[in-house]
PDB file of N, CA and C in Angstrom:
ATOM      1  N   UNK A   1      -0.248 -15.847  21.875  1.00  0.00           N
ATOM      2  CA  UNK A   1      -0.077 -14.494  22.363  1.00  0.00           C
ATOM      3  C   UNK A   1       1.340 -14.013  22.057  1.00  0.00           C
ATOM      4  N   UNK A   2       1.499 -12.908  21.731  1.00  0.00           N
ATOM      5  CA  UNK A   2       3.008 -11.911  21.868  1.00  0.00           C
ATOM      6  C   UNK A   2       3.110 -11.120  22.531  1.00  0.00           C
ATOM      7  N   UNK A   3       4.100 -11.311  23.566  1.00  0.00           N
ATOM      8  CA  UNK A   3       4.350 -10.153  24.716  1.00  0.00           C
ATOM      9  C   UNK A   3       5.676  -9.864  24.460  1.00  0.00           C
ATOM     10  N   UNK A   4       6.202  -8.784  25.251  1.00  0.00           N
ATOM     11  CA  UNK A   4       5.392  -7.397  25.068  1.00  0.00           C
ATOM     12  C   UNK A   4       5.322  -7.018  23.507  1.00  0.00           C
ATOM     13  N   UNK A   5       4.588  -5.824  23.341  1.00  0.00           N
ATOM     14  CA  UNK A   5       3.908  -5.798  21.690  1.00  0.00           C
ATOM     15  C   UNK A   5       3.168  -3.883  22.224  1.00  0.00           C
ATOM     16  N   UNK A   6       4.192  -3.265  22.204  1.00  0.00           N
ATOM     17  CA  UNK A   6       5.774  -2.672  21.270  1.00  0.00           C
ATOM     18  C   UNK A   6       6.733  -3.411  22.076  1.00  0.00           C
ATOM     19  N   UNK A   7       7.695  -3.937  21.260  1.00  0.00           N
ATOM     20  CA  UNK A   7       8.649  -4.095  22.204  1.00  0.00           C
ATOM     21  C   UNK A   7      10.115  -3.747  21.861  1.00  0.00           C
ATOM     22  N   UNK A   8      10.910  -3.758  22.971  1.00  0.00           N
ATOM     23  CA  UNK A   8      12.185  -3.271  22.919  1.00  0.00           C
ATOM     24  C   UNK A   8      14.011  -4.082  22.320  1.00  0.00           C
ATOM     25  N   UNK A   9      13.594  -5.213  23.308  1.00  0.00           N
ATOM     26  CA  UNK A   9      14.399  -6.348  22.556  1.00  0.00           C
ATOM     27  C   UNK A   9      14.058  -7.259  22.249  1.00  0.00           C
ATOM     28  N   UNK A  10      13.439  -8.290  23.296  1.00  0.00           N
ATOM     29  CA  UNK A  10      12.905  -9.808  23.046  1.00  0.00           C
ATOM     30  C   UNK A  10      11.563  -9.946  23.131  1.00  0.00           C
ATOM     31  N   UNK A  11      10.530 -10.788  21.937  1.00  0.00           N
ATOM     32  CA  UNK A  11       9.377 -10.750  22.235  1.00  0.00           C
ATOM     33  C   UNK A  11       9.161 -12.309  22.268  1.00  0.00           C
ATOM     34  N   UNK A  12       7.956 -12.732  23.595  1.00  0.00           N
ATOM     35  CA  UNK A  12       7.579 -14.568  23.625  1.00  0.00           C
ATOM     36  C   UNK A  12       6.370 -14.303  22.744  1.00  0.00           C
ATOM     37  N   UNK A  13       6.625 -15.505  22.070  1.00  0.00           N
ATOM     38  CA  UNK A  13       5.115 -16.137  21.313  1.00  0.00           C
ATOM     39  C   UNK A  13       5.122 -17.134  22.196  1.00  0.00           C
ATOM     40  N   UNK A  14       3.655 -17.439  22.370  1.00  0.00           N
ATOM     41  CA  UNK A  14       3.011 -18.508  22.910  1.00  0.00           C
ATOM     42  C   UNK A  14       2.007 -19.043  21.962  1.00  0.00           C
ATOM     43  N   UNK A  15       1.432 -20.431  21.794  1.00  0.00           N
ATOM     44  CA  UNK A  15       0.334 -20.794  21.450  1.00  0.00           C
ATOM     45  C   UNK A  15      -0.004 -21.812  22.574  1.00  0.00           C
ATOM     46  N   UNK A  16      -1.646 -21.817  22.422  1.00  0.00           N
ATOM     47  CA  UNK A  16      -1.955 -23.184  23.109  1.00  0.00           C
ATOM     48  C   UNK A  16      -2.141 -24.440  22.397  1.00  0.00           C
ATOM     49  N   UNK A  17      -1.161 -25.261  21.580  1.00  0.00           N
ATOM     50  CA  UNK A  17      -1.231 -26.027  21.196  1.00  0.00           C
ATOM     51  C   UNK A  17      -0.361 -26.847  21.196  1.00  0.00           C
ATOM     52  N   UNK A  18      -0.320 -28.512  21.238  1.00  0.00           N
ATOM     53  CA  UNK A  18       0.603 -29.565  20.847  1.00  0.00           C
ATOM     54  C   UNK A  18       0.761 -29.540  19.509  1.00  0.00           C
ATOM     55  N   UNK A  19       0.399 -29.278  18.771  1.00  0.00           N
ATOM     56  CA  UNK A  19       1.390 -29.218  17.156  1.00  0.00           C
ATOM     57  C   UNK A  19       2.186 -28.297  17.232  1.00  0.00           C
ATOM     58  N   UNK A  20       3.144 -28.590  16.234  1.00  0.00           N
ATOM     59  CA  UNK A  20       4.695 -27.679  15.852  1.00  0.00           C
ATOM     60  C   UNK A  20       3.588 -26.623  14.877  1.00  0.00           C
ATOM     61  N   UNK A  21       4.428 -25.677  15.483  1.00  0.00           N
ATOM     62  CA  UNK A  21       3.721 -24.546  13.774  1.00  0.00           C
ATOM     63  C   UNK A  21       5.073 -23.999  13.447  1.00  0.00           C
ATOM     64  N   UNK A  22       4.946 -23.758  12.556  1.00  0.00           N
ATOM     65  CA  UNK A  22       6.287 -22.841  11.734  1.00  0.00           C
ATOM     66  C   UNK A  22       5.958 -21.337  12.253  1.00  0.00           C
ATOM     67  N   UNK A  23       6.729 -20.476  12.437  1.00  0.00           N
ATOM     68  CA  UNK A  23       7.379 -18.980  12.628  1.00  0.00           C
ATOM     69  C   UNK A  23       7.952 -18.005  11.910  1.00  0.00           C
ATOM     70  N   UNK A  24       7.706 -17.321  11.588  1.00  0.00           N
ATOM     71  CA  UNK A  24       8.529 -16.174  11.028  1.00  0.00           C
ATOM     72  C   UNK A  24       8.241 -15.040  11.306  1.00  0.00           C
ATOM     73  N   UNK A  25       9.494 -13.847  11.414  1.00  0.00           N
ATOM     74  CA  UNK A  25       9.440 -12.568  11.524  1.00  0.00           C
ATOM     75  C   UNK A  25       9.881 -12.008  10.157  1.00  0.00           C
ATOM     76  N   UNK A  26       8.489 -10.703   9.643  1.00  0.00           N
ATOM     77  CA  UNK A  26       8.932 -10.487   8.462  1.00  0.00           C
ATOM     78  C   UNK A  26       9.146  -8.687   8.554  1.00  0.00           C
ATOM     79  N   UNK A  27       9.954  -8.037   7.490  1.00  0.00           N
ATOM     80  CA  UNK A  27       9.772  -6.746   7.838  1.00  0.00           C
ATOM     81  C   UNK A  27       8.290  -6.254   6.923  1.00  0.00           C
ATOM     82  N   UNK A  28       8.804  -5.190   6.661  1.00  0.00           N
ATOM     83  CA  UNK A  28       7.271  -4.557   5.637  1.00  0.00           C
ATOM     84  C   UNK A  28       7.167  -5.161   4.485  1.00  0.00           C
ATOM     85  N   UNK A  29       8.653  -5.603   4.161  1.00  0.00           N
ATOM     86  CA  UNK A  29       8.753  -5.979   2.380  1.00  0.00           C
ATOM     87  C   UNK A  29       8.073  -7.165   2.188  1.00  0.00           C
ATOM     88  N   UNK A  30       8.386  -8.294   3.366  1.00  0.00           N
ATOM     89  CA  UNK A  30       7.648  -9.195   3.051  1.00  0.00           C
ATOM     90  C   UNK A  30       8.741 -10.122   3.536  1.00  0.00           C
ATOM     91  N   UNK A  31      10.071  -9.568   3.576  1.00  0.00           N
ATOM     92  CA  UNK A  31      11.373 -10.280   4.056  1.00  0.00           C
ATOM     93  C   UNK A  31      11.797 -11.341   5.214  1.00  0.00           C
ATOM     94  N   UNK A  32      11.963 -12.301   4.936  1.00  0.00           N
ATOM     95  CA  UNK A  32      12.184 -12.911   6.531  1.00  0.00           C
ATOM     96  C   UNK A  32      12.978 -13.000   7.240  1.00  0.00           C
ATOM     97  N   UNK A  33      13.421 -12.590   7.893  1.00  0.00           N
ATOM     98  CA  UNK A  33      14.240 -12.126   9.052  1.00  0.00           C
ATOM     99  C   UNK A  33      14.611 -13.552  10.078  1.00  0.00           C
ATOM    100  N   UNK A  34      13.301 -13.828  10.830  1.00  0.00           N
ATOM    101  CA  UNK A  34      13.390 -15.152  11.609  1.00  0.00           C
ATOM    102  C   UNK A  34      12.691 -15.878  10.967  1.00  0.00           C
ATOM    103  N   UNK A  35      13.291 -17.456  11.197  1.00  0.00           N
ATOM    104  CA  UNK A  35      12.830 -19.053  10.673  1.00  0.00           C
ATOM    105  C   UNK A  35      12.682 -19.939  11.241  1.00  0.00           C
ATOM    106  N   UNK A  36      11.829 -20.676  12.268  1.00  0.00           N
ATOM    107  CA  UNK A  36      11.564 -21.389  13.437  1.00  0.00           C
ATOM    108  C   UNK A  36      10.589 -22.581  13.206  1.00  0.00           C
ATOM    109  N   UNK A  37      11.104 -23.510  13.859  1.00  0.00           N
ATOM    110  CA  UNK A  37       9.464 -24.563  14.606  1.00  0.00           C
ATOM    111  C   UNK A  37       8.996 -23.438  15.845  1.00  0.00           C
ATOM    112  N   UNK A  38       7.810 -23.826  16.167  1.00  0.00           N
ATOM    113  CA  UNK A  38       7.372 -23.685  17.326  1.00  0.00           C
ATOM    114  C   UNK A  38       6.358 -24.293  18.234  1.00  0.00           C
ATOM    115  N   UNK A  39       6.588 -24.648  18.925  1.00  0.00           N
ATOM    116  CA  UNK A  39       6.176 -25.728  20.211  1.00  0.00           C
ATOM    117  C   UNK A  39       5.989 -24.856  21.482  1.00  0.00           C
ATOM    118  N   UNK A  40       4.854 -24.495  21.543  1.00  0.00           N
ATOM    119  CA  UNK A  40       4.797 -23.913  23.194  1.00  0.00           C
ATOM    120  C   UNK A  40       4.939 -22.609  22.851  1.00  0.00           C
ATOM    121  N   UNK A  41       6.193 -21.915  23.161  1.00  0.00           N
ATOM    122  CA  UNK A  41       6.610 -21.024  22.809  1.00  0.00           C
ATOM    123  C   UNK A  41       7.733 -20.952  22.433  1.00  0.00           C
ATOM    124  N   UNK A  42       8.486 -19.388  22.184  1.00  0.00           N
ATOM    125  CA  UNK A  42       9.326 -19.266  21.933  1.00  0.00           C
ATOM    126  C   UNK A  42      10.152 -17.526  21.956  1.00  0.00           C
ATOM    127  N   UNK A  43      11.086 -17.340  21.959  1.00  0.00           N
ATOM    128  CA  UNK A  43      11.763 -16.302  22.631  1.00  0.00           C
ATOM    129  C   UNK A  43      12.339 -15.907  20.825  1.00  0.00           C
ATOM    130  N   UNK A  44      12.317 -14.700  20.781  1.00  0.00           N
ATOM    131  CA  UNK A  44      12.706 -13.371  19.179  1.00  0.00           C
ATOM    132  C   UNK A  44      13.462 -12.995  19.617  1.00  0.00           C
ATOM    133  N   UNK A  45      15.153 -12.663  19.715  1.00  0.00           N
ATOM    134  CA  UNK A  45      15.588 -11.416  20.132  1.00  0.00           C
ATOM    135  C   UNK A  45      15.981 -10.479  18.612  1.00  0.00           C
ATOM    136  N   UNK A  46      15.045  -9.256  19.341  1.00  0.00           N
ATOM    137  CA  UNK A  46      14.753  -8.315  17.935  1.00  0.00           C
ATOM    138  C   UNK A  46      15.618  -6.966  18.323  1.00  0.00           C
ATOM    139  N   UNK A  47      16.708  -7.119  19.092  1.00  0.00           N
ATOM    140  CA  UNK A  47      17.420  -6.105  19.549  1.00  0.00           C
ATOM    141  C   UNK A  47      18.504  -5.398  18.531  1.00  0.00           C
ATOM    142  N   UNK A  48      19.150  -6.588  17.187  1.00  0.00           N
ATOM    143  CA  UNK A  48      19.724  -6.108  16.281  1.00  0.00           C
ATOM    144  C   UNK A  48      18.793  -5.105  14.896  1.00  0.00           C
ATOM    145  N   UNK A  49      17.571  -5.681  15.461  1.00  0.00           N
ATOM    146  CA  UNK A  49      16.495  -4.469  14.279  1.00  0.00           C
ATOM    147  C   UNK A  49      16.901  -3.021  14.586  1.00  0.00           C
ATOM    148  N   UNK A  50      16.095  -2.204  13.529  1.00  0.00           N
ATOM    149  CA  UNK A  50      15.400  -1.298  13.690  1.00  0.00           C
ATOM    150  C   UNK A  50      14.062  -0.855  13.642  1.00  0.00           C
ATOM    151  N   UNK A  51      14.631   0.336  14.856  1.00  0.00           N
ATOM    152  CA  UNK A  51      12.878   0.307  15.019  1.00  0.00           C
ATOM    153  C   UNK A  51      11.967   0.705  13.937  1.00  0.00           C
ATOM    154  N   UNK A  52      10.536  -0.094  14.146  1.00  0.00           N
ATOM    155  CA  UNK A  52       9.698  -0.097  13.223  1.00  0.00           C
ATOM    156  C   UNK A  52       8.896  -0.896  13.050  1.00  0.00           C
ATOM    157  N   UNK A  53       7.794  -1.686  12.385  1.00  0.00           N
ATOM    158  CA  UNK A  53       6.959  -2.350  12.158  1.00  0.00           C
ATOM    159  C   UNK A  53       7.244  -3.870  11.804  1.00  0.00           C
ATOM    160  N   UNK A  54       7.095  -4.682  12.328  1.00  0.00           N
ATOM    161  CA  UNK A  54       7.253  -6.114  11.619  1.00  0.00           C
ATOM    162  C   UNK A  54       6.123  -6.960  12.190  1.00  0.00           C
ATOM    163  N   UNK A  55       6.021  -8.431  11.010  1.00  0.00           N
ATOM    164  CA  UNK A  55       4.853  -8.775  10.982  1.00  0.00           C
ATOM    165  C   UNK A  55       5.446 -10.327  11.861  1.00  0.00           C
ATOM    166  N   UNK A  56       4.728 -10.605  12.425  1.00  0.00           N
ATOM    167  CA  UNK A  56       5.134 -12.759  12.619  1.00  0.00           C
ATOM    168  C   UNK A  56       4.114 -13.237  12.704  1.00  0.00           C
ATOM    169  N   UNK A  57       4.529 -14.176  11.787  1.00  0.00           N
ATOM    170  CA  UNK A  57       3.502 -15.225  10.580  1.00  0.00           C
ATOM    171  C   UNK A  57       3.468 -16.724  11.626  1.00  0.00           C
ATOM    172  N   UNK A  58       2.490 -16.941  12.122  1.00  0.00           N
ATOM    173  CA  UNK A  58       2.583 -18.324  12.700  1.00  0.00           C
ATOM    174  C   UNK A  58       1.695 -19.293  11.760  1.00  0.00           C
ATOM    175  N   UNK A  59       2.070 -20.573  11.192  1.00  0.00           N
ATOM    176  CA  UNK A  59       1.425 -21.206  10.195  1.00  0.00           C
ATOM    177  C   UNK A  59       1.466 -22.740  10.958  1.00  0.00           C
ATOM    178  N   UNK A  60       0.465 -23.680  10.544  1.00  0.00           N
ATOM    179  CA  UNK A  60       0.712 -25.098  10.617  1.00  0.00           C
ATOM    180  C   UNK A  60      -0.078 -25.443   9.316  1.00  0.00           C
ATOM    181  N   UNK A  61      -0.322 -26.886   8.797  1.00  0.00           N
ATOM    182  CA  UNK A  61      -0.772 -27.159   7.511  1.00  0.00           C
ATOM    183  C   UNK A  61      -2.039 -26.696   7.444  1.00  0.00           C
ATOM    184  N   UNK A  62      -2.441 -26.142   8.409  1.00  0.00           N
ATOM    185  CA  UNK A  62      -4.726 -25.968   8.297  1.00  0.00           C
ATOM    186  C   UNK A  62      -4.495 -24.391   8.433  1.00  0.00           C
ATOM    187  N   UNK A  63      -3.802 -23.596   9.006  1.00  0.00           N
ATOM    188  CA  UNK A  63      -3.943 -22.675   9.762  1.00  0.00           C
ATOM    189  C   UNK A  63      -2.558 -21.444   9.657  1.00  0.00           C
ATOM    190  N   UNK A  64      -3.188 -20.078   9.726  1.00  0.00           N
ATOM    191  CA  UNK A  64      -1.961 -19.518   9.982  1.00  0.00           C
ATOM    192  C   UNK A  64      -2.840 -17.928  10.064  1.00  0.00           C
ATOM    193  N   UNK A  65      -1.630 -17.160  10.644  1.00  0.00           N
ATOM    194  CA  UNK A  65      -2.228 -15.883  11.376  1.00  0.00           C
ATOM    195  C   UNK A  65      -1.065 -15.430  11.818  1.00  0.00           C
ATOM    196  N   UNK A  66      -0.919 -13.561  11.349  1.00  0.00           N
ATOM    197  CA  UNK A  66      -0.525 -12.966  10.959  1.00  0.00           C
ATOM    198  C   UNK A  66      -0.882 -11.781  12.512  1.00  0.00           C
ATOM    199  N   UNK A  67       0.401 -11.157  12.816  1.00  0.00           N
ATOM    200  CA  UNK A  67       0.244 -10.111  14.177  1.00  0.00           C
ATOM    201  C   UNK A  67       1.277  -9.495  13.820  1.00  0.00           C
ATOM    202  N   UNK A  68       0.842  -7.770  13.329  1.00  0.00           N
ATOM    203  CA  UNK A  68       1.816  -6.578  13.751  1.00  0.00           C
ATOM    204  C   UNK A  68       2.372  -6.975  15.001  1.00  0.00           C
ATOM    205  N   UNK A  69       3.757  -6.106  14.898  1.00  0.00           N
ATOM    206  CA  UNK A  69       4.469  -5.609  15.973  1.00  0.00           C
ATOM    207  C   UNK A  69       5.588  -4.748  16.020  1.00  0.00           C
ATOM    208  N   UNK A  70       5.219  -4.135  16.963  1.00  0.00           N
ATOM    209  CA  UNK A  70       6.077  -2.571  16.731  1.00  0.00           C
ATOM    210  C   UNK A  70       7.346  -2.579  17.545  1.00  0.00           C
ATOM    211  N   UNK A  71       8.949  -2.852  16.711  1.00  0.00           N
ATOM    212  CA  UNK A  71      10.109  -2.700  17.864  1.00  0.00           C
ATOM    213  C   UNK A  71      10.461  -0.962  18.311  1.00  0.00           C
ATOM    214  N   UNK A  72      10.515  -0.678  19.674  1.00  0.00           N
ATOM    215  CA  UNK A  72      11.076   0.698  19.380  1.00  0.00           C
ATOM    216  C   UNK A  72      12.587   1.191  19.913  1.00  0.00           C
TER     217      UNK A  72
END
């Protein structure tokens, strides 16, 4: 899950899983911005962006999935 989603400064990812997955926040271009493990969750602070559209890519070796999110 990503809360909150628009958000203002900081957004949590959560998964329900014991594997590490990899993270990233990308803008429209495709750019990556953030570079992470992730375990459980984890805390974005997206307060130096601008506002606008970005994507975060959660991946592990089988799996991966892709969620808009709007900073404003």
């Amino acid at each position: 899950s990503i809360y909150p989603n628009p958000v203002k400064e900081k957004v949590l990812v959560k998964i329900l899983s014991s594997e590490i997955y990899k993270i990233q926040l990308m803008d429209l271009n495709g750019k990556v911005i953030f570079n992470s493990d992730l375990l459980n969750q984890t805390e974005i602070n997206l307060s130096h962006l601008s506002k606008g559209v970005y994507f975060i890519r959660i991946s592990n070796n089988n799996n991966f999935s892709v969620k808009k999110i709007i900073k404003y």
